[in-house]
Protein backbone atom coordinates (compact mmCIF):
# COMPACT_ATOMS: atom_id res chain seq x y z
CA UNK A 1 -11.16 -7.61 -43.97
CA UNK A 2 -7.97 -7.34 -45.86
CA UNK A 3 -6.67 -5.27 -42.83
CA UNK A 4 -7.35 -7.12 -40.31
CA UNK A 5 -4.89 -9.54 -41.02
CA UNK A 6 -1.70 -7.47 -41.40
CA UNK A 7 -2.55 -6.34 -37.41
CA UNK A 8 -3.50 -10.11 -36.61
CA UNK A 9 0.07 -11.42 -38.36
CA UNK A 10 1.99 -8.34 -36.27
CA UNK A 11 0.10 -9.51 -33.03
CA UNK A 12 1.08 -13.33 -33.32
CA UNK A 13 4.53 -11.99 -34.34
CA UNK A 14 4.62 -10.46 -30.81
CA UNK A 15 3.43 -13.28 -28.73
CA UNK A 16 5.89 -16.10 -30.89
CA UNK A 17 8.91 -13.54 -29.65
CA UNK A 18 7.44 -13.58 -26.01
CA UNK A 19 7.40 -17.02 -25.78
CA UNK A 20 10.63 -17.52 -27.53
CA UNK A 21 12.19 -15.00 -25.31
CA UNK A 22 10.81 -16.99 -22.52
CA UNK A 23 12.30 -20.04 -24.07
CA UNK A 24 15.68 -18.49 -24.28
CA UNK A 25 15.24 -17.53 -20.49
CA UNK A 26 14.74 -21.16 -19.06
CA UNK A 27 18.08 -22.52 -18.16
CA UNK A 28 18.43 -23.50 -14.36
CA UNK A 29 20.16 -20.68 -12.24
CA UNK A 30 21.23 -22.81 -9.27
CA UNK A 31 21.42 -20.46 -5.98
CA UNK A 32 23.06 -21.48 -2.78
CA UNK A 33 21.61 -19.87 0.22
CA UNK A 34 21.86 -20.55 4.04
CA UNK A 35 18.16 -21.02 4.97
CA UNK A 36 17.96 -17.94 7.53
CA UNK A 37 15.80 -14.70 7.16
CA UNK A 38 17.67 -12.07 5.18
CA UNK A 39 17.18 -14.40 2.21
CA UNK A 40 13.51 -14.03 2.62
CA UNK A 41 13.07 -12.69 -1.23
CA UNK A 42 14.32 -15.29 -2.65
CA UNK A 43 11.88 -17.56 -1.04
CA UNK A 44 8.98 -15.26 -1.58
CA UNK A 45 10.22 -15.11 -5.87
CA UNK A 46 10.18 -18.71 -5.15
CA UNK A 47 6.72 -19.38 -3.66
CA UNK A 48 4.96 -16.95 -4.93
CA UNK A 49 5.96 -17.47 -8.82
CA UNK A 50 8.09 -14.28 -9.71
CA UNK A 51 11.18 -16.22 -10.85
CA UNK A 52 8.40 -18.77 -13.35
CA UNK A 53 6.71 -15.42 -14.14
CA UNK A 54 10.09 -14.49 -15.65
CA UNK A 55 10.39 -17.50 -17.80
CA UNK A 56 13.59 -18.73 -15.32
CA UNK A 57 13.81 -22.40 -13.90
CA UNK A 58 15.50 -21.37 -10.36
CA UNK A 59 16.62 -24.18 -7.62
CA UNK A 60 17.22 -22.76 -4.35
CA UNK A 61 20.37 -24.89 -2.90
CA UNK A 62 20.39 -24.54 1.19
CA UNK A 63 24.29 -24.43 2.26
CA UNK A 64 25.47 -23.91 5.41
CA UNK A 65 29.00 -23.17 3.93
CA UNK A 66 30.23 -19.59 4.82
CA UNK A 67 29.96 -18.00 1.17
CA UNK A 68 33.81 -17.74 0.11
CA UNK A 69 33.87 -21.27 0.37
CA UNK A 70 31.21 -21.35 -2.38
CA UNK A 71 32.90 -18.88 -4.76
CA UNK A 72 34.72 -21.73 -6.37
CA UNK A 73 31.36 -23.70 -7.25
CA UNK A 74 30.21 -20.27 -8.89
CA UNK A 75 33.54 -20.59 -10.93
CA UNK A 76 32.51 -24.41 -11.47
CA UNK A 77 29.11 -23.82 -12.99
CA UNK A 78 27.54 -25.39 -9.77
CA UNK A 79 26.13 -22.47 -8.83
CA UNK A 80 24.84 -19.25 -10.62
CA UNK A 81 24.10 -16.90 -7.29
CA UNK A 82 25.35 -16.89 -3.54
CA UNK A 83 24.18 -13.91 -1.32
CA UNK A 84 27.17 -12.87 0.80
CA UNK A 85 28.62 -9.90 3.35
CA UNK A 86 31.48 -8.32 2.31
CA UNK A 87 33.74 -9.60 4.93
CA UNK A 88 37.48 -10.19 4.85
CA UNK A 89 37.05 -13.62 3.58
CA UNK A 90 35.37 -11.80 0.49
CA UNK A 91 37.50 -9.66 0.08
CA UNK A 92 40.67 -11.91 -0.41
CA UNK A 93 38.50 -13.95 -2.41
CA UNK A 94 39.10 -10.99 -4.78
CA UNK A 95 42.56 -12.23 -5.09
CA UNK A 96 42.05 -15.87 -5.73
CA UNK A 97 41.62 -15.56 -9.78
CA UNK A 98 37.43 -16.19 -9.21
CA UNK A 99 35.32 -13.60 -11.52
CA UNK A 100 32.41 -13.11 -9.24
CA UNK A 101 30.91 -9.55 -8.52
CA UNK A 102 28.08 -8.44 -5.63
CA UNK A 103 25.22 -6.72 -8.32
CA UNK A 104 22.58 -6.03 -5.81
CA UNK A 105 20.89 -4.96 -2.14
CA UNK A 106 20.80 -8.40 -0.08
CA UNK A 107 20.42 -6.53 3.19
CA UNK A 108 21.12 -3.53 4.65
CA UNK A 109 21.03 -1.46 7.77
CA UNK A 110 18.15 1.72 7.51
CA UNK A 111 17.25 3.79 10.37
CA UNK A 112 14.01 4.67 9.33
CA UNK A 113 12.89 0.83 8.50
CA UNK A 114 11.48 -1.21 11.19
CA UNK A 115 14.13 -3.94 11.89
CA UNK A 116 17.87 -4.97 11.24
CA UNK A 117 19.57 -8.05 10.86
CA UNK A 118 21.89 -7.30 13.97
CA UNK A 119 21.51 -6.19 17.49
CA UNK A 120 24.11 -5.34 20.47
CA UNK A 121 22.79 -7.83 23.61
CA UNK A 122 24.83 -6.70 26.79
CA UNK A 123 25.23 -8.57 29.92
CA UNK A 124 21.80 -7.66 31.88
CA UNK A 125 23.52 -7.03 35.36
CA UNK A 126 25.33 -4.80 33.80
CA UNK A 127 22.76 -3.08 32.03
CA UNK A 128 20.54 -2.91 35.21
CA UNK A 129 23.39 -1.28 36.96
CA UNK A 130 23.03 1.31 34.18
CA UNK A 131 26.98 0.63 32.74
CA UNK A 132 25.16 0.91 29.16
CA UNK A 133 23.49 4.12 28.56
CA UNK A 134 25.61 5.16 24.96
CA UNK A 135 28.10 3.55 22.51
CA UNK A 136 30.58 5.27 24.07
CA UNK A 137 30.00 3.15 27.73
CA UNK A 138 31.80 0.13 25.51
CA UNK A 139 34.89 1.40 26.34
CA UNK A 140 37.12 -0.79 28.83
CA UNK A 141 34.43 -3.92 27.84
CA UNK A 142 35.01 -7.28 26.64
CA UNK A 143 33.20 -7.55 23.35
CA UNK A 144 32.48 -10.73 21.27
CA UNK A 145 31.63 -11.75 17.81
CA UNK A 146 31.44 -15.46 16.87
CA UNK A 147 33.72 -14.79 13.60
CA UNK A 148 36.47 -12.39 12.85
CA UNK A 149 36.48 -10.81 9.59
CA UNK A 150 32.38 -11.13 9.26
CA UNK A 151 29.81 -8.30 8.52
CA UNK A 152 28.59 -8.89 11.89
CA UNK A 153 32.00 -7.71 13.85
CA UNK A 154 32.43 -4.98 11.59
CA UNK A 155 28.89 -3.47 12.75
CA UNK A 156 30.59 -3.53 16.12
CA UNK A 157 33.55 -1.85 14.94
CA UNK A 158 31.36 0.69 13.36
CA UNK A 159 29.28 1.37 16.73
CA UNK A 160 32.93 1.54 18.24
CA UNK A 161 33.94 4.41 15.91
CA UNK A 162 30.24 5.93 16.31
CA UNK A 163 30.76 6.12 19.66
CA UNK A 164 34.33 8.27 19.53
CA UNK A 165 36.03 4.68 20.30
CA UNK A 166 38.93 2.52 18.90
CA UNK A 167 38.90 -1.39 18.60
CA UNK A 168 42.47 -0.19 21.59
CA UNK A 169 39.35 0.95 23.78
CA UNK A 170 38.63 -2.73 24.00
CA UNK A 171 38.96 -6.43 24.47
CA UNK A 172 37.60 -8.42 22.21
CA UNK A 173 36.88 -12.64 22.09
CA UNK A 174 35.90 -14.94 19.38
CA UNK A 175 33.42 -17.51 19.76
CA UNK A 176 32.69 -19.65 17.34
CA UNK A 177 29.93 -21.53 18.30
CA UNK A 178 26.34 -19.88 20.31
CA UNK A 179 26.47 -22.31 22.73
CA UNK A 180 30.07 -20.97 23.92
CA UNK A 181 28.75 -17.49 24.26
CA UNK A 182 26.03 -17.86 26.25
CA UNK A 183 28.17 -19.91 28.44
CA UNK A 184 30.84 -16.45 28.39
CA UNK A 185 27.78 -14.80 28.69
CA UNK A 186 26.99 -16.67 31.91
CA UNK A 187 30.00 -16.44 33.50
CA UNK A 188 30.42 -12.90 33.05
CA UNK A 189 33.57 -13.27 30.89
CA UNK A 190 32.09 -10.77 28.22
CA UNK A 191 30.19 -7.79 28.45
CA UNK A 192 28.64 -7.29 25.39
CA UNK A 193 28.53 -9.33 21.92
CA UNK A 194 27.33 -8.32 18.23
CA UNK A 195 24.48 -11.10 17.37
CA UNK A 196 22.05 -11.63 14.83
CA UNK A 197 18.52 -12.14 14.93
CA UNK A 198 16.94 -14.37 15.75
CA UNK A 199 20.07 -15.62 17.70
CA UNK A 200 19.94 -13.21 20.31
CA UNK A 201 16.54 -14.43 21.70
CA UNK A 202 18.27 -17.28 23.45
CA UNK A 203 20.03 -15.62 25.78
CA UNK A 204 17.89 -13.03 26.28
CA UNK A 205 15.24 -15.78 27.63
CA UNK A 206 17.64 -17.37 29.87
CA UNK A 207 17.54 -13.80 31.55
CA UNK A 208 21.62 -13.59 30.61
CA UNK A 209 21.70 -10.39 28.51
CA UNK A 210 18.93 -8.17 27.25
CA UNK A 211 19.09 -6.09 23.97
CA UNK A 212 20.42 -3.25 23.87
CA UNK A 213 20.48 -1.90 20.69
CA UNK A 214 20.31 -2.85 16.89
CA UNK A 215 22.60 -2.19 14.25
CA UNK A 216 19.63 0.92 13.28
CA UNK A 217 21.04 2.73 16.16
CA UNK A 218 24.45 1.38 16.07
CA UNK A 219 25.90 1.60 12.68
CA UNK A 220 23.19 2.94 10.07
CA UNK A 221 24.05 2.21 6.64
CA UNK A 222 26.21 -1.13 7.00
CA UNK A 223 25.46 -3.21 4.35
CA UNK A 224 25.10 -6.28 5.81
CA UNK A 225 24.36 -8.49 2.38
CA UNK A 226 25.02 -8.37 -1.24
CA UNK A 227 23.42 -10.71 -4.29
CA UNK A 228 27.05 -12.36 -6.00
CA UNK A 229 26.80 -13.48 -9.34
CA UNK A 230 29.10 -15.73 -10.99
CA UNK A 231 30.80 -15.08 -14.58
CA UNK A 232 28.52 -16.56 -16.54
CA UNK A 233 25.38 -14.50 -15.32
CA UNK A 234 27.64 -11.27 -15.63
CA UNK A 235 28.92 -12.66 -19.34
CA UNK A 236 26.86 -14.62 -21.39
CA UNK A 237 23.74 -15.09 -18.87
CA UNK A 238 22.85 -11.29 -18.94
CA UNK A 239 19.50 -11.29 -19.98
CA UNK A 240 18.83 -14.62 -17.56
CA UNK A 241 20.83 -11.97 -14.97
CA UNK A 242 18.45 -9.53 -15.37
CA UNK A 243 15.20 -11.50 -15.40
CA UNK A 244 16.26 -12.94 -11.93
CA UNK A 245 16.87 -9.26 -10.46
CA UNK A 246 13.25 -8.33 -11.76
CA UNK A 247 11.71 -11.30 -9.99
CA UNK A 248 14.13 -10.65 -6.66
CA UNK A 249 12.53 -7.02 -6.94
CA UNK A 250 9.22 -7.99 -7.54
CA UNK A 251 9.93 -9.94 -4.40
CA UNK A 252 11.32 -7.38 -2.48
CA UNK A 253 7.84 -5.38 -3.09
CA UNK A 254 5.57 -7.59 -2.07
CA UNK A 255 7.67 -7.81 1.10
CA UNK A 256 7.07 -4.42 2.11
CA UNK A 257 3.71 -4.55 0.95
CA UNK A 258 2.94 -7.66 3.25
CA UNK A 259 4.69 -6.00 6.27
CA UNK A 260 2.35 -3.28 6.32
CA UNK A 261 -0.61 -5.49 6.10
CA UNK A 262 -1.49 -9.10 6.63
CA UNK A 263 2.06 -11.39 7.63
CA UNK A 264 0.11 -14.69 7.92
CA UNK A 265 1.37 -15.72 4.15
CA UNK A 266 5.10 -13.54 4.84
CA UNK A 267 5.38 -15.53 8.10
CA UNK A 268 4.49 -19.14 6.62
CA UNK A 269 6.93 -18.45 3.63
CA UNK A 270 9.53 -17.74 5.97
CA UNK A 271 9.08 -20.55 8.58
CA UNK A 272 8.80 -23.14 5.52
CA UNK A 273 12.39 -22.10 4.42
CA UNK A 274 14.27 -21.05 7.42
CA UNK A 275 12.50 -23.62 9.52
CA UNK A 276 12.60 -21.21 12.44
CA UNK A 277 8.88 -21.56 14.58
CA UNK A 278 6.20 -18.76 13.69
CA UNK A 279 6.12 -17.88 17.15
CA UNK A 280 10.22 -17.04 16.94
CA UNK A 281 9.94 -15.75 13.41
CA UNK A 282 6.84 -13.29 14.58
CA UNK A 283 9.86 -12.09 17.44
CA UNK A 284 12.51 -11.62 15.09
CA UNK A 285 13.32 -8.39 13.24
CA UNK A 286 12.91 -7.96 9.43
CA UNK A 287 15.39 -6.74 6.74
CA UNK A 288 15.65 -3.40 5.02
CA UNK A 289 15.98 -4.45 1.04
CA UNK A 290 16.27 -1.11 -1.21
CA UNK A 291 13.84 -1.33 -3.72
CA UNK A 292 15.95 -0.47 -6.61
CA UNK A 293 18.75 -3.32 -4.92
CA UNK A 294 21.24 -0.35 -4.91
CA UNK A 295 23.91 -0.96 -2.50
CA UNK A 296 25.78 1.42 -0.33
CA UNK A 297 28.82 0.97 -2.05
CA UNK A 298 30.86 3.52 0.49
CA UNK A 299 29.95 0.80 3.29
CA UNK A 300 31.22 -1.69 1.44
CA UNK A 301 34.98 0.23 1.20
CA UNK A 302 34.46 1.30 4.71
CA UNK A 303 34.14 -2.23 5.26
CA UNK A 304 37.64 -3.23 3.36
CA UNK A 305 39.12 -0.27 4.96
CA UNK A 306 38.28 -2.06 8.26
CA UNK A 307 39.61 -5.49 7.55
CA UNK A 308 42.90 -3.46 6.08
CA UNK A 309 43.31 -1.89 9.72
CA UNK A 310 42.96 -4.78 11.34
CA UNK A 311 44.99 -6.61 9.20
CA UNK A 312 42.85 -9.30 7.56
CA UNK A 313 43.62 -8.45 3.92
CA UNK A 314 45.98 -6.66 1.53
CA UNK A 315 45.46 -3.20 0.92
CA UNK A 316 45.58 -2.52 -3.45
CA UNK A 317 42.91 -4.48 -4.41
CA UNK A 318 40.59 -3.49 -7.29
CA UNK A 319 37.61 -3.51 -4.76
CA UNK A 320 35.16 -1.52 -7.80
CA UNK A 321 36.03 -4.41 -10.42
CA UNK A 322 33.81 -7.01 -8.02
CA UNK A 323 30.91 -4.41 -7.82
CA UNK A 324 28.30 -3.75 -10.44
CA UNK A 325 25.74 -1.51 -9.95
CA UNK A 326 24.30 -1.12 -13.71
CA UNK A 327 22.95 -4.72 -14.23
CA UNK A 328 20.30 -4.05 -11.47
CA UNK A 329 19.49 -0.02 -13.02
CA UNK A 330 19.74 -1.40 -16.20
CA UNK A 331 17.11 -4.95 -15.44
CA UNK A 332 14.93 -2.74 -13.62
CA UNK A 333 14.91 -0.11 -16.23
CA UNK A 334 13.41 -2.23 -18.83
CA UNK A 335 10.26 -2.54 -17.20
């Protein structure tokens, strides 16, 4: 009997200094979003427990503020996480004094998954009149993108360059608002426009443009999203850091595990956060999410190198200081 209690004491030992750890780990990480579906593991670590499973108290803040404008709440305190492309904006965001750094996959372009977050739609007459058969038919078209500067026109610059073209080759228009593009679209001012999904279907119903092809075919390997942490996750927040990249992980599994199953509970997650319809969201196109959240880091540079050429930020800037890559190996090491 006498040695039964020496294993007893060590076992209670261990389960005070989970729960303690667990303790430790509860402090609200506040993370702005914008409610569309490339965030789709954070809503499933939401719904389906992963983030309480890791001891963290998460709120999930929608925002439809383009994400360098929330850098300077991450420096505030008023919020821990943003998710984020590496556009230009980003990039001279680098510049502004803010300690922020991208840590992990929020999206990215794979040829061999079964969607991407992006998709080339071409005027249909066009098409039908076969003047789109390669990348390399965009030459001597009007392109558009709603936003300069945006992960979304640099997948078009990348097709451009896939295709043996330069952004000369072309004329490009912004449009900053959907409505204004179909109405381009319409009057057969552009030819072809970089769009994401599910914001292509529009168009494509009104029998305007049809889709031609997504960013798979187009520019494999952009990285379309990255998880940004603020300084105090990437200081004095590790271990909280860490425990959220688990659950986002853990997420990011279950994802791929419902894809190739049953969707009913993926698609109900997804139309309670993005408030899209099922019938749109069972249209749309899912996200590749690596399941270590590496990112492809030489996209990312490509990407700066492409705002540098077309002169939307400063060449010099200590682009590898705003990327970490070992919190993710090292959080999903401990398990």
């Amino acid at each position: 009997m006498t040695r039964i209690w020496p294993k007893l004491f060590t076992a209670a030992a261990f389960s005070l200094a989970a729960l303690t750890s667990h303790a430790a780990l509860a402090a609200e990480i506040k993370v702005g979003f914008s409610p569309s579906l490339p965030q789709v593991p954070l809503y499933i670590a939401a719904d389906k427990g992963f983030f309480r499973d890791e001891g963290l108290q998460v709120s999930l803040k929608p925002t439809v503020t383009a994400t360098p404008k929330l850098l300077p709440l991450l420096a505030a305190g008023e919020l821990d996480v943003v998710f984020g492309g590496p556009s230009a904006a980003l990039f001279n965001a680098m510049d502004g004094g803010i300690k922020f750094a991208m840590v992990a996959d929020g999206g990215q372009v794979n040829p061999d998954f079964e969607g991407a977050p992006y998709v080339i739609v071409v005027r249909k007459d066009l098409y039908d009149a076969g003047a789109f058969k390669s990348l390399a038919d965009l030459k001597g078209k009007t392109l558009s993108f709603a936003v300069e500067g945006t992960s979304l026109a640099y997948m078009m610059f990348k097709a451009l360059r896939n295709g043996g073209l330069k952004p000369g080759d072309v004329t490009i228009k912004y449009f900053k608002a959907l409505s204004d593009m179909g109405v381009a679209f319409e009057n057969k001012v552009v030819d072809a426009s970089a769009m994401t999904v599910p914001q292509n279907l529009g168009l494509a119903a009104g029998g305007m443009s049809i889709d031609w092809l997504d960013a798979r075919k187009a520019a494999p390997g952009l990285q379309a999203y990255t998880l940004i942490l603020g300084e105090s996750l990437l200081t004095t927040r590790q271990q909280e850091a860490k425990a959220f990249l688990r659950a986002y992980a853990k997420a990011i599994a279950w994802y791929k595990a419902a894809l190739k199953g049953d969707r009913t509970e993926l698609l109900l997650i997804a139309e309670k956060w993005t408030r899209l319809p099922a019938d749109t969201l069972k249209h749309s196109s899912w996200t590749f999410f690596d399941d270590k959240l590496q990112m492809n880091v030489p996209d990312i540079k490509e990407q700066y190198q492409t705002w540098i050429d077309q002169k939307l930020v400063k060449s010099g800037l200590d682009v590898d200081a705003f990327i970490d890559t070992k919190l993710a190996a090292e959080a999903l090491g401990a398990n």
